[in-house]
C-alpha atoms as a PDB file:
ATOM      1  CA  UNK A   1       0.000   0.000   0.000  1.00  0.00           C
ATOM      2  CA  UNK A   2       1.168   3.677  -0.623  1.00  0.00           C
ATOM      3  CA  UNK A   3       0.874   6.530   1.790  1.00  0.00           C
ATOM      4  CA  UNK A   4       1.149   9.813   1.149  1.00  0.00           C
ATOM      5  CA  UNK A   5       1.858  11.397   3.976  1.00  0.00           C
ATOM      6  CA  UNK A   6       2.785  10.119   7.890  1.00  0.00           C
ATOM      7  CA  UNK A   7      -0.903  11.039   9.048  1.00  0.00           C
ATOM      8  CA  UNK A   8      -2.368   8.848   6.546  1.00  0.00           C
ATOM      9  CA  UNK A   9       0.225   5.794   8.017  1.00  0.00           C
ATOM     10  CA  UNK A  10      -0.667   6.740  11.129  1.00  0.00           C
ATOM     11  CA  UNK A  11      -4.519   6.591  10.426  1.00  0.00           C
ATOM     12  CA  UNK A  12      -3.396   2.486  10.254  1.00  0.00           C
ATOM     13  CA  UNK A  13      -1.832   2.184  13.551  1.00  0.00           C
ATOM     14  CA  UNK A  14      -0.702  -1.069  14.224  1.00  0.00           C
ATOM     15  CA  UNK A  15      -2.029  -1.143  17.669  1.00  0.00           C
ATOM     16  CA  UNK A  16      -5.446  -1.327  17.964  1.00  0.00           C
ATOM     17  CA  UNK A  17      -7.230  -1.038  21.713  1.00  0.00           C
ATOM     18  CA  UNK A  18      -3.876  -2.057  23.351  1.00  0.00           C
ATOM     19  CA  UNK A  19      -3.182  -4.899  20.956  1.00  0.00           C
ATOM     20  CA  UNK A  20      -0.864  -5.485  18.350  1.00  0.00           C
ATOM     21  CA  UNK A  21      -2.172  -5.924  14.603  1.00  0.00           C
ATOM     22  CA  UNK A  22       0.126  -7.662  12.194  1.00  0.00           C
ATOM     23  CA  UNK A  23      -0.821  -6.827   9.309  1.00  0.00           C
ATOM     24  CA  UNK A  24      -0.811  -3.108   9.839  1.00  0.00           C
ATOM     25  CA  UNK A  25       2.748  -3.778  11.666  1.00  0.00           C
ATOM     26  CA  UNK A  26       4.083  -5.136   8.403  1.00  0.00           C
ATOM     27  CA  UNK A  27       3.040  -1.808   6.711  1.00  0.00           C
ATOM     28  CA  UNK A  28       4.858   0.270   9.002  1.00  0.00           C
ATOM     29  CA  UNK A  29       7.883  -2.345   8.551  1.00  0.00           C
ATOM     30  CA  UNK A  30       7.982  -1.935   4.795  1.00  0.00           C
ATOM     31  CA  UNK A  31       7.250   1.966   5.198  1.00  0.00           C
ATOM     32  CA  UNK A  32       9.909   2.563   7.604  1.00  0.00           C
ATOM     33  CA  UNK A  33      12.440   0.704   4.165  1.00  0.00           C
ATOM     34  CA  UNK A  34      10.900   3.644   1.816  1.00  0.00           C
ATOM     35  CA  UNK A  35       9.719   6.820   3.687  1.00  0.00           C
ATOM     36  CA  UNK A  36       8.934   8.069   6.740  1.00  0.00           C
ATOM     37  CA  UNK A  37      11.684   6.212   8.723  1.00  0.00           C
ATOM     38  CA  UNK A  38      12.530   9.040  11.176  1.00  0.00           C
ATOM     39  CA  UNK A  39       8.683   8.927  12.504  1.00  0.00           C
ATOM     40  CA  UNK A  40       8.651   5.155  12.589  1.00  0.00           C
ATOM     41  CA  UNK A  41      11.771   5.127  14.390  1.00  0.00           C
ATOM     42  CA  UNK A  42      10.137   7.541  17.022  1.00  0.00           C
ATOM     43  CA  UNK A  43       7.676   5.445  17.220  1.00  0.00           C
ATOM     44  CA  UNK A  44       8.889   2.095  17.789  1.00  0.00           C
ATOM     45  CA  UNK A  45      11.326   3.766  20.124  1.00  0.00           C
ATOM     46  CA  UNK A  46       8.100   4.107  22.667  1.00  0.00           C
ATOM     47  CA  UNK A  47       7.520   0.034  22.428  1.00  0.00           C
ATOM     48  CA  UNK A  48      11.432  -0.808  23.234  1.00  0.00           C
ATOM     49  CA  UNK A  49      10.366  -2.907  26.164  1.00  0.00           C
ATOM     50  CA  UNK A  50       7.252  -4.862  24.873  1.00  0.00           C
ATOM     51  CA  UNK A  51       8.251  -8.316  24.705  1.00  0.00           C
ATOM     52  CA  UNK A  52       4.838  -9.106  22.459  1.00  0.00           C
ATOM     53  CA  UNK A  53       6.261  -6.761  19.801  1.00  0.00           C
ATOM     54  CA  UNK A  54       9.381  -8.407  20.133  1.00  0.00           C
ATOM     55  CA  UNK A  55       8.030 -11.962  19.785  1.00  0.00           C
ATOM     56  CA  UNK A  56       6.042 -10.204  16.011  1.00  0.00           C
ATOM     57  CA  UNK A  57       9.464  -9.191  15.083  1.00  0.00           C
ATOM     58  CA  UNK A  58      10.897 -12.481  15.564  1.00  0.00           C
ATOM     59  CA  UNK A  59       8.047 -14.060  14.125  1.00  0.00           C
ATOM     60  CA  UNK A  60       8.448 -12.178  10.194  1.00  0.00           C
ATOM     61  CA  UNK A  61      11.810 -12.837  10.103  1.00  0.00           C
ATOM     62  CA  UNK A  62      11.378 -17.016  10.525  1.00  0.00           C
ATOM     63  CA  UNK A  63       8.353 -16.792   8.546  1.00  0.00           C
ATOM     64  CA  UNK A  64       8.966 -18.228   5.229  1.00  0.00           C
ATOM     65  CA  UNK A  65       5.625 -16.236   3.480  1.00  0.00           C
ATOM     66  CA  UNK A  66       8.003 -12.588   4.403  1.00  0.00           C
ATOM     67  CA  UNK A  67      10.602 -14.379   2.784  1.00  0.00           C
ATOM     68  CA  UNK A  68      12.853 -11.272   0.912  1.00  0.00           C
ATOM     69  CA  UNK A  69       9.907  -8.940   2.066  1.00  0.00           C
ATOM     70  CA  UNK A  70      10.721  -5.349   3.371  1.00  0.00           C
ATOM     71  CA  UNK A  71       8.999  -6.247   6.274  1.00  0.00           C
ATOM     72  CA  UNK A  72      12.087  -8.498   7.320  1.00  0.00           C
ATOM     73  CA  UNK A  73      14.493  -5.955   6.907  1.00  0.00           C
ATOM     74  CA  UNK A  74      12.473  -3.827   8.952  1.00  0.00           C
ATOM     75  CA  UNK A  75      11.717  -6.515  11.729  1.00  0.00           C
ATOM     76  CA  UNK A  76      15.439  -7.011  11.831  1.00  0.00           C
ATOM     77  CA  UNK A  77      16.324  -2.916  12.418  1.00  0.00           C
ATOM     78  CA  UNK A  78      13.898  -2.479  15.040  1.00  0.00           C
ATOM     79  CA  UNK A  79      15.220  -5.676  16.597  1.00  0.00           C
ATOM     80  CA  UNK A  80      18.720  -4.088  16.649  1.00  0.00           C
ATOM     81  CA  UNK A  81      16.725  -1.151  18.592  1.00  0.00           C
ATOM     82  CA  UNK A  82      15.059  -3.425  21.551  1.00  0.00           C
ATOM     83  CA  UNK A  83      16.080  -3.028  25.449  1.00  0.00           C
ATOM     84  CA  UNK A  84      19.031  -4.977  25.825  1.00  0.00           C
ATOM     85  CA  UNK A  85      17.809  -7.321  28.502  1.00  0.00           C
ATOM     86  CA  UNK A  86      14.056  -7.722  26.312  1.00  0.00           C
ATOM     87  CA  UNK A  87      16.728  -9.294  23.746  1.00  0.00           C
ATOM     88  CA  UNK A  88      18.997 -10.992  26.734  1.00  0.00           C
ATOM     89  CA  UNK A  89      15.778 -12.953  27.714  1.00  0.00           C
ATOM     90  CA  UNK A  90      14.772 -14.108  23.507  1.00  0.00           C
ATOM     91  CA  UNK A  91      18.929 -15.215  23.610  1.00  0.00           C
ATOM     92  CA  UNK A  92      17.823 -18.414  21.678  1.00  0.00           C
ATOM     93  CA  UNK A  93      15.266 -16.456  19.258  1.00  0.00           C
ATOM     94  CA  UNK A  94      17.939 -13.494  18.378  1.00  0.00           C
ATOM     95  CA  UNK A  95      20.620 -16.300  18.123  1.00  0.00           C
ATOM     96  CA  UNK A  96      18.339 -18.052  15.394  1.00  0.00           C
ATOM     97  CA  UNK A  97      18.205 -14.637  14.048  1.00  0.00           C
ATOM     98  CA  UNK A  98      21.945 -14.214  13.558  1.00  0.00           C
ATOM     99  CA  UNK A  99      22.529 -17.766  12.033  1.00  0.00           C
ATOM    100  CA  UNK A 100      20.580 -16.316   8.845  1.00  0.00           C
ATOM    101  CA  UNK A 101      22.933 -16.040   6.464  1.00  0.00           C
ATOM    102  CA  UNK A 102      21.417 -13.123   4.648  1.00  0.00           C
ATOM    103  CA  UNK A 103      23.292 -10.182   6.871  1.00  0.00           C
ATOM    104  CA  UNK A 104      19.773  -8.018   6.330  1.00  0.00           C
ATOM    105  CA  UNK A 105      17.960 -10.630   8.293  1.00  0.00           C
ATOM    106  CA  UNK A 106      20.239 -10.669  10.999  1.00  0.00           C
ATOM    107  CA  UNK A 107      19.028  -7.824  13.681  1.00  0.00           C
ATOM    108  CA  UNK A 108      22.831  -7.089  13.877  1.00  0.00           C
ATOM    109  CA  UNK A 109      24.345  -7.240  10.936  1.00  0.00           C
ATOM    110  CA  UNK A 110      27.993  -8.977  10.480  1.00  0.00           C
ATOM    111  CA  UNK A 111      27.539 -10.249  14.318  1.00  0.00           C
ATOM    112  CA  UNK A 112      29.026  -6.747  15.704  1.00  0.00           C
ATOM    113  CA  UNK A 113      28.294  -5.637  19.256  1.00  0.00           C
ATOM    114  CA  UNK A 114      26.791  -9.235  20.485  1.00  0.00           C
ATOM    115  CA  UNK A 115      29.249  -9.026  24.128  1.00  0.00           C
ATOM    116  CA  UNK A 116      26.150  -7.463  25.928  1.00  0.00           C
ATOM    117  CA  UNK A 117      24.459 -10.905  25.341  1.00  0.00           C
ATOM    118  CA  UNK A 118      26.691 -12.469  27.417  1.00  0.00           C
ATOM    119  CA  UNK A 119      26.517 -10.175  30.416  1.00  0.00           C
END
């Protein structure tokens, strides 16, 4: 889908009374590849903590039907931007994550700056 403007992304929220909605979370995954990344940053930067979001993330990158979709890259980046000890407790799920060999699918990229994992 194409938005024209942030308001019109935000008008498809992807939480909806307190829940999270996947399919409006893989539009702001893709949209945060193309345009209005700053904004989507900001906003996922509110949800660092929430373990559900989290477990969404992790879910689109093993799902084989995202397979080479946006929405993977953008799982993976917001990944890299979790709390530290959200990711510290999914050890096994972001450890699956970094045995992808596709570096874009990994939520850090080339394995750099994993030593807080074992803290």
């Amino acid at each position: 889908m194409y938005y024209k403007t942030w308001e019109d992304l935000q008008k498809d929220c992807p939480i909806i009374d307190g829940m999270w909605d996947k399919e409006r979370l893989y539009e702001y995954l893709v949209q945060s590849c193309y345009q209005f990344s700053e904004q989507i940053e900001t906003f996922f930067m509110e949800y660092q903590n929430d373990e559900d979001l989290a477990d969404l993330l992790f879910s689109f990158l093993f799902d084989d039907d995202y397979d080479g979709s946006d929405s993977q890259m953008g799982a993976a980046y917001v990944l890299r931007k979790m709390n530290r000890q959200l990711l510290r407790n999914k050890k096994d799920l972001l450890l699956k994550a970094q045995a992808n060999e596709v570096d874009w699918k990994r939520p850090f990229p080339h394995d750099e700056h994993l030593e807080w994992l074992e803290e």
